[in-house]
PDB file of N, CA and C in Angstrom:
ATOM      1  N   UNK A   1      -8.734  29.565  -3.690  1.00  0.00           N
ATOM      2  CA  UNK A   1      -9.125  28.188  -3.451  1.00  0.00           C
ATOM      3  C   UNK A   1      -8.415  27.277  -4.438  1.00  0.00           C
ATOM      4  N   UNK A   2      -8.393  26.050  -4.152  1.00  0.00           N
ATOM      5  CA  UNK A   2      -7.501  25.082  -4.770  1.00  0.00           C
ATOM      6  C   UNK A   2      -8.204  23.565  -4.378  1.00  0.00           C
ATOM      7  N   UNK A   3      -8.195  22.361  -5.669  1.00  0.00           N
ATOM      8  CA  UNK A   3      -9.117  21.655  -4.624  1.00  0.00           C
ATOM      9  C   UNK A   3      -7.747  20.807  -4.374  1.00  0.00           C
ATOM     10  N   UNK A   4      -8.639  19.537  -3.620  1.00  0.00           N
ATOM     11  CA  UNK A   4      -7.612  18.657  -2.544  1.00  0.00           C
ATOM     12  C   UNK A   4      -8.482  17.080  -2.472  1.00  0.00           C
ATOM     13  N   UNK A   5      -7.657  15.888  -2.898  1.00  0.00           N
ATOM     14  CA  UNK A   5      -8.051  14.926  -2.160  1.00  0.00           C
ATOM     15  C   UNK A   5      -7.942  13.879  -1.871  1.00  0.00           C
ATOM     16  N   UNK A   6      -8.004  12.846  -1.838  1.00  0.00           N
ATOM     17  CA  UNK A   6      -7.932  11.830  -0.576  1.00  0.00           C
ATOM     18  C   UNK A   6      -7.740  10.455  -1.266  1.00  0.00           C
ATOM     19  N   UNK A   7      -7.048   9.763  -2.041  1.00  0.00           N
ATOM     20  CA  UNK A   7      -7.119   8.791  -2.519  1.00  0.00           C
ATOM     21  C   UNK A   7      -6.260   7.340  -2.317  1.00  0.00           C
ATOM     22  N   UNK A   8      -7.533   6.651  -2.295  1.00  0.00           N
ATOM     23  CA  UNK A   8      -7.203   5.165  -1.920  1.00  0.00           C
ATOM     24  C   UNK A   8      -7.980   3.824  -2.614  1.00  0.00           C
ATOM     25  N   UNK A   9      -7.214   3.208  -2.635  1.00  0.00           N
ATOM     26  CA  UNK A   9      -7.940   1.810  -3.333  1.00  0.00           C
ATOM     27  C   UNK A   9      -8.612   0.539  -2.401  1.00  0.00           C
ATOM     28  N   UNK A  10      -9.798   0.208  -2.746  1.00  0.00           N
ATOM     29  CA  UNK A  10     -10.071  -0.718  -1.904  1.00  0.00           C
ATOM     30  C   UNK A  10     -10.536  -2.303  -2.454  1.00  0.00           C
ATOM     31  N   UNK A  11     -10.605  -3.509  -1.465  1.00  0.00           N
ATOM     32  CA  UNK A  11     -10.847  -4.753  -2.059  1.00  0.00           C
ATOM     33  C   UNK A  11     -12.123  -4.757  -0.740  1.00  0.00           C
ATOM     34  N   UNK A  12     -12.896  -5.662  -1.545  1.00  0.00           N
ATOM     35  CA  UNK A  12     -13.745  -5.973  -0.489  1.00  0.00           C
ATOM     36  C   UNK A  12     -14.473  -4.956   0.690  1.00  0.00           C
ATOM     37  N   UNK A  13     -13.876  -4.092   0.490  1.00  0.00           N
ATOM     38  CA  UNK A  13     -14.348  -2.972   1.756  1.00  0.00           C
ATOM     39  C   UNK A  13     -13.597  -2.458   2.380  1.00  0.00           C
ATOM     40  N   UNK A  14     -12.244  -2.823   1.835  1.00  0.00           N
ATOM     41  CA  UNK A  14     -10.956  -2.599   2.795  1.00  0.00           C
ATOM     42  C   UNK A  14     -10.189  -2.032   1.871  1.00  0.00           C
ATOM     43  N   UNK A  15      -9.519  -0.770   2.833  1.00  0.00           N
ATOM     44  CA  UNK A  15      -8.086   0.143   2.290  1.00  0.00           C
ATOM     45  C   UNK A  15      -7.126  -0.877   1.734  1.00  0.00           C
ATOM     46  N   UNK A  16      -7.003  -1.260   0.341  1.00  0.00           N
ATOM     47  CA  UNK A  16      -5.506  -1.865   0.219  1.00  0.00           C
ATOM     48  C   UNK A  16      -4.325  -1.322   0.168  1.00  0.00           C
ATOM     49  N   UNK A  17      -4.919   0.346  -0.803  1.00  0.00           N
ATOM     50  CA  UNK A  17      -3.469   1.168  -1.003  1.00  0.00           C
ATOM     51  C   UNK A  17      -4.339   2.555  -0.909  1.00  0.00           C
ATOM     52  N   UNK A  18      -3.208   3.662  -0.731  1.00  0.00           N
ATOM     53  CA  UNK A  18      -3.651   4.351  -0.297  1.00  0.00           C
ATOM     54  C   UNK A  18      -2.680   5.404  -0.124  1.00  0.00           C
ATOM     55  N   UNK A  19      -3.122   7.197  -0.524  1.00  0.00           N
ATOM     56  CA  UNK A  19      -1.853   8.061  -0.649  1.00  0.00           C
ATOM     57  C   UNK A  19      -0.763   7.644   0.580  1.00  0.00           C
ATOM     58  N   UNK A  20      -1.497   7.697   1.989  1.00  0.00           N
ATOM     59  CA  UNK A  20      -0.683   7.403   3.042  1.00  0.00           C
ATOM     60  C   UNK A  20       0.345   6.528   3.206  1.00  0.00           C
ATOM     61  N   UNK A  21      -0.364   5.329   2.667  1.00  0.00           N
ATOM     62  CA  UNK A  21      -0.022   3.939   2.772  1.00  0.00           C
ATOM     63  C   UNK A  21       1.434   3.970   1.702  1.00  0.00           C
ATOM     64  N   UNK A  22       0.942   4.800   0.598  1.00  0.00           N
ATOM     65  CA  UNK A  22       2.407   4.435  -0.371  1.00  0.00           C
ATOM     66  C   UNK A  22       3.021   5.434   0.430  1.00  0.00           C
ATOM     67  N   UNK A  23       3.265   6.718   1.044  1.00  0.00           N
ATOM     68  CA  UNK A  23       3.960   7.562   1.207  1.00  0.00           C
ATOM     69  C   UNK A  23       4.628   6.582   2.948  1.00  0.00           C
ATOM     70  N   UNK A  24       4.505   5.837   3.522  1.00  0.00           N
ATOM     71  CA  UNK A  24       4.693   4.497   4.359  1.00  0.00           C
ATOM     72  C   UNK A  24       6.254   3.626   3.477  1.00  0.00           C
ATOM     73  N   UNK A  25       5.299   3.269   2.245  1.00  0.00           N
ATOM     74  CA  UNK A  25       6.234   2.472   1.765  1.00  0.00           C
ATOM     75  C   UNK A  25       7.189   3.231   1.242  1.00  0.00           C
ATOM     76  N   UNK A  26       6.937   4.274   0.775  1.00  0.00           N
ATOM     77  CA  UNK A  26       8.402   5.246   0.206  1.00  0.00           C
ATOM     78  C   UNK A  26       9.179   5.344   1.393  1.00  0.00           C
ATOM     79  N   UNK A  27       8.921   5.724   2.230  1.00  0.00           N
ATOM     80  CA  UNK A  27       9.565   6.038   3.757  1.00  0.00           C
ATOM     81  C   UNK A  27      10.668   5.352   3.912  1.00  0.00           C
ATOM     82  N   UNK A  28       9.745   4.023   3.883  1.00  0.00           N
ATOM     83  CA  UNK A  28      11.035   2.361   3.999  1.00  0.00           C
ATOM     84  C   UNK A  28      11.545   2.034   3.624  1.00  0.00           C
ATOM     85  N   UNK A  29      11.512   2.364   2.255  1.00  0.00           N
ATOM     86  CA  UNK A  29      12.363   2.647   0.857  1.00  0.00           C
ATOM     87  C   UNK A  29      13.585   3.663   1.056  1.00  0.00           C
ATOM     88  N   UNK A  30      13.413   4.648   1.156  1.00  0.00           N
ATOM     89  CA  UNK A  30      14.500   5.645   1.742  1.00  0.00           C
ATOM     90  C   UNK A  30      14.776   5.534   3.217  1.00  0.00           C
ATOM     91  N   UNK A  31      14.559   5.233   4.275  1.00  0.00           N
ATOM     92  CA  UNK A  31      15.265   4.783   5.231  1.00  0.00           C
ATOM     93  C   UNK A  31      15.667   3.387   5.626  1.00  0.00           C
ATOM     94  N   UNK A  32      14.918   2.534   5.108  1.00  0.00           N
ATOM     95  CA  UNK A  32      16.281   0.891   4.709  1.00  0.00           C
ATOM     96  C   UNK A  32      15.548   0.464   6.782  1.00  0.00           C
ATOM     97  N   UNK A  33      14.182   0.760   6.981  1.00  0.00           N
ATOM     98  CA  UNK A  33      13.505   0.425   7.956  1.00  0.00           C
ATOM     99  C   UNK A  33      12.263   0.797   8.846  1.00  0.00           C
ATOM    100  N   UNK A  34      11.553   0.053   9.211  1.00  0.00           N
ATOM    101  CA  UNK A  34       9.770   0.078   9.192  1.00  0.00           C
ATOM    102  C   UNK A  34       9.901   1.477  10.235  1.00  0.00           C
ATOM    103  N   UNK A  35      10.937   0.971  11.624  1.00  0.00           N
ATOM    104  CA  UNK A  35      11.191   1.712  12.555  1.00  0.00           C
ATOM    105  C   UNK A  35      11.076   3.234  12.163  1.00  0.00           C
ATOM    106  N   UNK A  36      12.084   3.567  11.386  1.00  0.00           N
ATOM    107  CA  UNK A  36      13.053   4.840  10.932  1.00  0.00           C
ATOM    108  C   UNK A  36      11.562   5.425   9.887  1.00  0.00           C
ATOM    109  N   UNK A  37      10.931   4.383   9.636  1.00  0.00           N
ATOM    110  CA  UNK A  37       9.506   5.078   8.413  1.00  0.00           C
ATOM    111  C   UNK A  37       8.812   5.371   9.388  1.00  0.00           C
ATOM    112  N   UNK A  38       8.348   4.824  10.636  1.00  0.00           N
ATOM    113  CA  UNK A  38       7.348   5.115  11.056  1.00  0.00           C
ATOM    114  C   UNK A  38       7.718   6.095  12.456  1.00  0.00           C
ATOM    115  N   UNK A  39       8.868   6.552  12.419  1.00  0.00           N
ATOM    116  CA  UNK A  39       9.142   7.890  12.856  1.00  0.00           C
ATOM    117  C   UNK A  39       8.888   9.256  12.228  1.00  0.00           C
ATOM    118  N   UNK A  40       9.286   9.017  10.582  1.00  0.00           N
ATOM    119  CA  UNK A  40       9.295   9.584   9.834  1.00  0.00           C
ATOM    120  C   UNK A  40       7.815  10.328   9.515  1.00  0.00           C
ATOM    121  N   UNK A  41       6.793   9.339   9.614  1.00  0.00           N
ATOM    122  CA  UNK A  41       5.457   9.162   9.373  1.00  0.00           C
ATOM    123  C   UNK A  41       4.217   9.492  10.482  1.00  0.00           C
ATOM    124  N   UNK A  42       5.382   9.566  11.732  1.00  0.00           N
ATOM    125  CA  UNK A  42       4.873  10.402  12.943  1.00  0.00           C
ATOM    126  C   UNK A  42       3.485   9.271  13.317  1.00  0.00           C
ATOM    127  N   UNK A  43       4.276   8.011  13.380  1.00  0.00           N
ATOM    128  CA  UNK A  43       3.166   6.950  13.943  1.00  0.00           C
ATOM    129  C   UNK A  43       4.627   6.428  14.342  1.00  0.00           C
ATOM    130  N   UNK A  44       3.460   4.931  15.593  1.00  0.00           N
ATOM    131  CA  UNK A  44       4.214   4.050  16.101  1.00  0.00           C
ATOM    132  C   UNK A  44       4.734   2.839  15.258  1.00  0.00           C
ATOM    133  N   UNK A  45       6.005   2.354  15.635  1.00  0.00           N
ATOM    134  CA  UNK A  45       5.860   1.096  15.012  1.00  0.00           C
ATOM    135  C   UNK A  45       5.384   0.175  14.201  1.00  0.00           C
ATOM    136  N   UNK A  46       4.210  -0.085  15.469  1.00  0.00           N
ATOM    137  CA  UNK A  46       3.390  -1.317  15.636  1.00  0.00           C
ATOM    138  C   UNK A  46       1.950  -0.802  14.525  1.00  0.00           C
ATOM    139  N   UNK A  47       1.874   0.325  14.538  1.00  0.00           N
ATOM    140  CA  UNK A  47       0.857   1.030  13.156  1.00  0.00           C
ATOM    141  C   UNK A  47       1.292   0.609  11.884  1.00  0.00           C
ATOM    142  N   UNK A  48       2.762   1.255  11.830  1.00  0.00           N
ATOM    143  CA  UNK A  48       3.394   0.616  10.643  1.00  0.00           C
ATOM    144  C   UNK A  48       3.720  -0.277  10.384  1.00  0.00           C
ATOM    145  N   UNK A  49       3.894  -1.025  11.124  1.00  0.00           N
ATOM    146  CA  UNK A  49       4.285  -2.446  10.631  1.00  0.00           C
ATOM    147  C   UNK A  49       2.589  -3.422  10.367  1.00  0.00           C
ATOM    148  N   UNK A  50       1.234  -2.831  11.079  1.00  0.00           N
ATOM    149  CA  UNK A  50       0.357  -3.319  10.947  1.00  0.00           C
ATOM    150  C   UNK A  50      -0.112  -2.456   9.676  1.00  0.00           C
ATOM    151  N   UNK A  51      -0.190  -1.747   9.097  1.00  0.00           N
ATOM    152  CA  UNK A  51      -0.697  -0.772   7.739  1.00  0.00           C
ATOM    153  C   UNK A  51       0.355  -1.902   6.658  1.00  0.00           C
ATOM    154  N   UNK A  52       1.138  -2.090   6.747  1.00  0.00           N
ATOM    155  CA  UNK A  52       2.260  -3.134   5.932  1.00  0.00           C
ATOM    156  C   UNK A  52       1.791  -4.282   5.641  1.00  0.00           C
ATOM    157  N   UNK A  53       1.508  -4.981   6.696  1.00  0.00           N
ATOM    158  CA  UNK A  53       0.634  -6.325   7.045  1.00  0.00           C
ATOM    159  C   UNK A  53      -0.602  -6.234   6.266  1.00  0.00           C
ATOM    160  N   UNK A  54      -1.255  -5.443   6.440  1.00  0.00           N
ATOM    161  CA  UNK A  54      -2.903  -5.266   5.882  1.00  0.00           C
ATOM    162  C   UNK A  54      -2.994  -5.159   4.106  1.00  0.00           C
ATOM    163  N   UNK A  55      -1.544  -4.461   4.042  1.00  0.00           N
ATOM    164  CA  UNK A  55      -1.497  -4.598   2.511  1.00  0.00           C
ATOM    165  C   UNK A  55      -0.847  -5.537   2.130  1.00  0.00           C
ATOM    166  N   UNK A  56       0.357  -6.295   2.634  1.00  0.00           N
ATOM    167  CA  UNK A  56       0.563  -7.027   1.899  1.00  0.00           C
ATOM    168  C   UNK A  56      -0.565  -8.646   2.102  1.00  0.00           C
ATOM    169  N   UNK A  57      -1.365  -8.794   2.945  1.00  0.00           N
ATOM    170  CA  UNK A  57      -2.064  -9.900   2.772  1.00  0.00           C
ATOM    171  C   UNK A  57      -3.742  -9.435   2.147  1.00  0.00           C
ATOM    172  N   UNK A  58      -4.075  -7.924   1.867  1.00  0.00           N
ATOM    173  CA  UNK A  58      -5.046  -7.589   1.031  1.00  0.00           C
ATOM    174  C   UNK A  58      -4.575  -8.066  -0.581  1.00  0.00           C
ATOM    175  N   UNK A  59      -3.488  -7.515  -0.818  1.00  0.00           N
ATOM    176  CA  UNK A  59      -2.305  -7.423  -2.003  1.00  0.00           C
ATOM    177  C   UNK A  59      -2.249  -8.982  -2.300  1.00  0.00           C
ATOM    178  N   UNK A  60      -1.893  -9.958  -1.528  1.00  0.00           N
ATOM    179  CA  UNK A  60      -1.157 -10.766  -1.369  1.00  0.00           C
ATOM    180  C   UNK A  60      -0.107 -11.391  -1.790  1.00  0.00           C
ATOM    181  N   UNK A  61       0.532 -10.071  -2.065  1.00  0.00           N
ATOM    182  CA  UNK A  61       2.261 -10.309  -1.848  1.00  0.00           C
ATOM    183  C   UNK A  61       3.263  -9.716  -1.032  1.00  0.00           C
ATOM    184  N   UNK A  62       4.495  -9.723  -1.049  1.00  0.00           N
ATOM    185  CA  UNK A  62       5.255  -9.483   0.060  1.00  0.00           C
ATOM    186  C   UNK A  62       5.780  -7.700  -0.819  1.00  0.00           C
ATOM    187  N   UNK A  63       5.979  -7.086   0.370  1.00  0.00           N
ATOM    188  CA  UNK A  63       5.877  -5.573  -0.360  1.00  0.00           C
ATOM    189  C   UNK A  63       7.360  -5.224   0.198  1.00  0.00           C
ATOM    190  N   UNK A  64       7.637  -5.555   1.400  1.00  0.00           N
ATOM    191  CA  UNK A  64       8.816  -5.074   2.640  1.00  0.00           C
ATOM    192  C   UNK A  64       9.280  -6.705   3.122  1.00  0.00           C
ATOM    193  N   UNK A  65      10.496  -6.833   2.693  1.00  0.00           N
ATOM    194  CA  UNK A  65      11.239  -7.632   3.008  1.00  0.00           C
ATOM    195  C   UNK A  65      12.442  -7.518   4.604  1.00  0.00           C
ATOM    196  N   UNK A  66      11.952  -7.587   5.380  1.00  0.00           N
ATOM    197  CA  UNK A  66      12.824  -7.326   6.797  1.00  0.00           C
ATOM    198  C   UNK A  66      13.557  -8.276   6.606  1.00  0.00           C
ATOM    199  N   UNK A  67      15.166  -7.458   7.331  1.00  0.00           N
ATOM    200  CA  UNK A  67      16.544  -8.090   7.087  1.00  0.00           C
ATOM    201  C   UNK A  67      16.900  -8.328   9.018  1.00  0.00           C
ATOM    202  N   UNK A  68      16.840  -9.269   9.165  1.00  0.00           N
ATOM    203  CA  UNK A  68      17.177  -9.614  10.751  1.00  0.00           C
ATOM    204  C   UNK A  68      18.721  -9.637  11.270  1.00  0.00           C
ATOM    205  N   UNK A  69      18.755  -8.496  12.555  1.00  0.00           N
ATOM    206  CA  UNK A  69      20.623  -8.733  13.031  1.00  0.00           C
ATOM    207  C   UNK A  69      21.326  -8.143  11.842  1.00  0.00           C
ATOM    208  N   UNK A  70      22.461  -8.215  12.132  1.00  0.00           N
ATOM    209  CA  UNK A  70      23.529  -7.599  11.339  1.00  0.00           C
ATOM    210  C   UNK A  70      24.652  -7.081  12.713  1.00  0.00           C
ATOM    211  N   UNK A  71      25.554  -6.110  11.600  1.00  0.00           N
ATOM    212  CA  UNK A  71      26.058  -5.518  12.753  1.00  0.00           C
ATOM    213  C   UNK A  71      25.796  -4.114  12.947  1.00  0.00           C
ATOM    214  N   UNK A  72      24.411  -3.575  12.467  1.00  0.00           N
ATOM    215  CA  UNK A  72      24.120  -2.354  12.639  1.00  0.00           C
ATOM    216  C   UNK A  72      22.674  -2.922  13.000  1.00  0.00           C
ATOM    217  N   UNK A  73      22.102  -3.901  13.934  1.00  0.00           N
ATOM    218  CA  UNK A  73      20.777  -3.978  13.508  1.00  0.00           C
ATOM    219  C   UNK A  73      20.184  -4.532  12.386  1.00  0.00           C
ATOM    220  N   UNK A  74      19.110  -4.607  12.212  1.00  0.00           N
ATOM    221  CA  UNK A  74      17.888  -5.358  11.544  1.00  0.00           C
ATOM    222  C   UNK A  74      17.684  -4.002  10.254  1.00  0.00           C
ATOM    223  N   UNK A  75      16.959  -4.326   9.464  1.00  0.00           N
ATOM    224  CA  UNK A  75      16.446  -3.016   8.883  1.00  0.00           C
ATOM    225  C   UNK A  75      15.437  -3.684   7.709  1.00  0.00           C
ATOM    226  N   UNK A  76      14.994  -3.124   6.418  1.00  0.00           N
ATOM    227  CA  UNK A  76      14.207  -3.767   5.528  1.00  0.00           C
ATOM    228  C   UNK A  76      14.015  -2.935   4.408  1.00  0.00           C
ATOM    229  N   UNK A  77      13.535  -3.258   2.952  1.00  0.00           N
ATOM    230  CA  UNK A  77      13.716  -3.064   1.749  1.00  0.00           C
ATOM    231  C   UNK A  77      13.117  -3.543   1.184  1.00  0.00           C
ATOM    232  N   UNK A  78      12.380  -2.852   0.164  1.00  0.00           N
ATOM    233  CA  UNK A  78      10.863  -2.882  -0.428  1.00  0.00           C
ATOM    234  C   UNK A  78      11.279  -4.209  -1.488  1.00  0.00           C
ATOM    235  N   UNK A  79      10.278  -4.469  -1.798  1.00  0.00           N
ATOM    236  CA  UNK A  79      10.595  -5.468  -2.501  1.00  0.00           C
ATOM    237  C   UNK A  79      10.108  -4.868  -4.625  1.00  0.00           C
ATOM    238  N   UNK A  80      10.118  -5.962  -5.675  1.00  0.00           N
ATOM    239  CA  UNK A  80      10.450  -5.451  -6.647  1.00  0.00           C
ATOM    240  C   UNK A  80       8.554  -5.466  -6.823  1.00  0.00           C
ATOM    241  N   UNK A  81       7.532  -5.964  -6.501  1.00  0.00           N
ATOM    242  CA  UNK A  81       6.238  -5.995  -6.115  1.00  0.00           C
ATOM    243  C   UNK A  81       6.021  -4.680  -5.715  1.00  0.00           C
ATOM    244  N   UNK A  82       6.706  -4.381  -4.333  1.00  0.00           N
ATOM    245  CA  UNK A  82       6.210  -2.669  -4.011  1.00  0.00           C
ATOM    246  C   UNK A  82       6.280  -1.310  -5.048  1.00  0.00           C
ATOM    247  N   UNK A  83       7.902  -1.587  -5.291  1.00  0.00           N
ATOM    248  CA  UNK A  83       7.910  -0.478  -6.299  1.00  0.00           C
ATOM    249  C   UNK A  83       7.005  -0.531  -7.275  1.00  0.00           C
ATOM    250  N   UNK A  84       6.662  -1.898  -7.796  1.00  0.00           N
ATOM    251  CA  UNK A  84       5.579  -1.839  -9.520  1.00  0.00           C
ATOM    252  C   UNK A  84       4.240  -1.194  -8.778  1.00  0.00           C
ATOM    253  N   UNK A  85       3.779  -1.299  -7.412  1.00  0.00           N
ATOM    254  CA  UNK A  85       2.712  -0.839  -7.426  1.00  0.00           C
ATOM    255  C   UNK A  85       2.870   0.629  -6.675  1.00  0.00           C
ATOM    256  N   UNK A  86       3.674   0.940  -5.994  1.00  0.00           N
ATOM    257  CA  UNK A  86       4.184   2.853  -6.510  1.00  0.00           C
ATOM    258  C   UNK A  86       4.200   3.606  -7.475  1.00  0.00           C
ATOM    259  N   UNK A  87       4.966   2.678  -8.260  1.00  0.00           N
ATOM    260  CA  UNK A  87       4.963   3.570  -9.534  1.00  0.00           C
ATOM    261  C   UNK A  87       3.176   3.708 -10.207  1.00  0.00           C
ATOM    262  N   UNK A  88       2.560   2.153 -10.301  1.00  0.00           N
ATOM    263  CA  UNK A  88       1.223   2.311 -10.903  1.00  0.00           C
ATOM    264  C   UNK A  88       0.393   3.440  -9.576  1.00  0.00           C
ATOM    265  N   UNK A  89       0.568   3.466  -8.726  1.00  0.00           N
ATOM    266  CA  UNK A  89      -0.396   4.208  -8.275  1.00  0.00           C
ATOM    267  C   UNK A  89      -0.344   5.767  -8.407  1.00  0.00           C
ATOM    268  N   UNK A  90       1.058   6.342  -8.282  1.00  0.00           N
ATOM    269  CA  UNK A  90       1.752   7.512  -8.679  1.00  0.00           C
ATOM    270  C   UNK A  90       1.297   8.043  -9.487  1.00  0.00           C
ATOM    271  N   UNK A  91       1.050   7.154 -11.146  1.00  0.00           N
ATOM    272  CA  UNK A  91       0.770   7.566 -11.810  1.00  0.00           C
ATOM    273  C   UNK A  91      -0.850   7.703 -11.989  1.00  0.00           C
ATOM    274  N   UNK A  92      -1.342   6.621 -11.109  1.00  0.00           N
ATOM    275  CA  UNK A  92      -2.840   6.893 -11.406  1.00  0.00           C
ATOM    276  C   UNK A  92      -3.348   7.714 -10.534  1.00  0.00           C
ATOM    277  N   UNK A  93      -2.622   7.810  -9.563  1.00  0.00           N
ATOM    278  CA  UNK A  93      -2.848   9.823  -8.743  1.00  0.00           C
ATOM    279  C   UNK A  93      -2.690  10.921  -9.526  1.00  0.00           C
ATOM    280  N   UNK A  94      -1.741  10.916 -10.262  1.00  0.00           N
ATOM    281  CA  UNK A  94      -1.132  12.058 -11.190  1.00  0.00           C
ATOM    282  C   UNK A  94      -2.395  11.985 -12.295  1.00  0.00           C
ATOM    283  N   UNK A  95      -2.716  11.504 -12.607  1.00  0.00           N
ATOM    284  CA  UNK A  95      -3.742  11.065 -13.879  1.00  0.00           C
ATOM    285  C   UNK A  95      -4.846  11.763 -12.871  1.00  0.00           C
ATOM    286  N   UNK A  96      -5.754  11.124 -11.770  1.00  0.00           N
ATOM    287  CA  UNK A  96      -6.915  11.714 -11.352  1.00  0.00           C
ATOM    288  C   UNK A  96      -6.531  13.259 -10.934  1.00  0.00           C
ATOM    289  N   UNK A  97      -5.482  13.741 -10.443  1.00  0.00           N
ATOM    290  CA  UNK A  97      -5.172  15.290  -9.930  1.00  0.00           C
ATOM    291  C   UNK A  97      -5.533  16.051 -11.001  1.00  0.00           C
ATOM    292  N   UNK A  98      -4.549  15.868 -12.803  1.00  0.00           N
ATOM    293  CA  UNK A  98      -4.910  16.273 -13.947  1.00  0.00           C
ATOM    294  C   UNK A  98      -6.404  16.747 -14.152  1.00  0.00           C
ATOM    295  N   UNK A  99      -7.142  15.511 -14.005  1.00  0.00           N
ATOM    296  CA  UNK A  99      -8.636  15.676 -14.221  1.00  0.00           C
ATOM    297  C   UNK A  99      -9.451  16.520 -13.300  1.00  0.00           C
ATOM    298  N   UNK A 100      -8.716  16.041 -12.167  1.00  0.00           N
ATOM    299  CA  UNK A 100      -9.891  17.113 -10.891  1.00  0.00           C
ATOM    300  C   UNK A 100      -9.271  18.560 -11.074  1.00  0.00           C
ATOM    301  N   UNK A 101      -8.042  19.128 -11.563  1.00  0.00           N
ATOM    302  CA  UNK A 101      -7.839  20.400 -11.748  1.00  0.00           C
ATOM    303  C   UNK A 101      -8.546  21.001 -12.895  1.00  0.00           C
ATOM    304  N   UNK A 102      -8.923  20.099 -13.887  1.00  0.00           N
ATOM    305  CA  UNK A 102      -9.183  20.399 -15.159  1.00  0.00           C
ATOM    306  C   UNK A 102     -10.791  20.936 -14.871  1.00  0.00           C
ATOM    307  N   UNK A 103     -11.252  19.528 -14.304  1.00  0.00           N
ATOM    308  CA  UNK A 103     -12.967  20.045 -13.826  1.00  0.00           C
ATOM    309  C   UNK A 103     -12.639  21.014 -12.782  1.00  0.00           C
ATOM    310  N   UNK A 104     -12.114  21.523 -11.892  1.00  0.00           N
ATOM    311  CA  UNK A 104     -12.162  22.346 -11.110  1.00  0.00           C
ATOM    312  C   UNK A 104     -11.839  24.020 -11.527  1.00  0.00           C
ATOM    313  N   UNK A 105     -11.324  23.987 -12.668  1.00  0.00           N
ATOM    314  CA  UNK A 105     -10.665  25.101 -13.826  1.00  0.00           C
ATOM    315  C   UNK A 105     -12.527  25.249 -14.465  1.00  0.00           C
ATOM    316  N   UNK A 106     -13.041  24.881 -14.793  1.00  0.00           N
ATOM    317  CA  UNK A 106     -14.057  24.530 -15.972  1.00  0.00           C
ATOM    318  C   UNK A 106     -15.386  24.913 -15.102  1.00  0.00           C
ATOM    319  N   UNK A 107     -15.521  24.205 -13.506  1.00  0.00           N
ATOM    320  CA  UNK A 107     -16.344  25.293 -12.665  1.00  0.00           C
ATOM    321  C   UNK A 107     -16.511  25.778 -12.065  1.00  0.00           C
ATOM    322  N   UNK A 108     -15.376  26.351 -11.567  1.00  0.00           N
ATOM    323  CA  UNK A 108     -15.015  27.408 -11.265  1.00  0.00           C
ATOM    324  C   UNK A 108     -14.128  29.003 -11.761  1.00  0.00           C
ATOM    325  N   UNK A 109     -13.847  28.462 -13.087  1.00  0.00           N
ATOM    326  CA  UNK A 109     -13.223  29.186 -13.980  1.00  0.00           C
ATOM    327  C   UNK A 109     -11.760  29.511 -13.210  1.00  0.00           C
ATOM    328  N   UNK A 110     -11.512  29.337 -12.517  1.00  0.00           N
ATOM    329  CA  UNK A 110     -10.279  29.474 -11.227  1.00  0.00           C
ATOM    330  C   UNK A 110      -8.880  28.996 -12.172  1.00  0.00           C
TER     331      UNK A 110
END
């Protein structure tokens, strides 16, 4: 056995961030588009681009900057807001995992 779990931040009652939600924004980050993330992420679109929406007006700042036309298409790129709150959440996942292995070592002796 091993434990496992589920973490997300909320305002008001509502998911702002969330393992999913950053592993969304990493997506878009490495594919340079909401589209190409939310293939990646094995959702539609219109999910991802609404999970985006929900955080950046919970957040209320701009997280994903969409680039319109070109000559390859449209695409988009996190903004310098998203990454600061990746990195803070990363680490405050890494910080609670530490602890829940530690209590989970302690009773379960495992």
């Amino acid at each position: 056995m091993r434990p496992k779990f589920n973490l997300w931040l909320e305002a008001d009652d509502e998911v702002v961030f969330s393992t999913w939600r950053a592993a969304l924004l990493n997506a878009v980050g490495e594919t340079g588009s909401i589209s190409a993330a939310a293939g990646q992420m094995g959702v539609q679109y219109r999910t991802a681009w609404q999970k985006i929406n929900e955080m950046e007006t919970r957040l209320g700042v701009k997280l994903v900057e969409p680039q319109v036309g070109g000559l390859h298409g449209g695409g988009a790129h996190l903004t310098p807001a998203a990454q600061d709150y990746l990195d803070k959440f990363a680490r405050f996942s890494e910080a609670v995992e530490r602890v829940m292995t530690e209590k989970y070592r302690e009773t379960f002796g495992a």
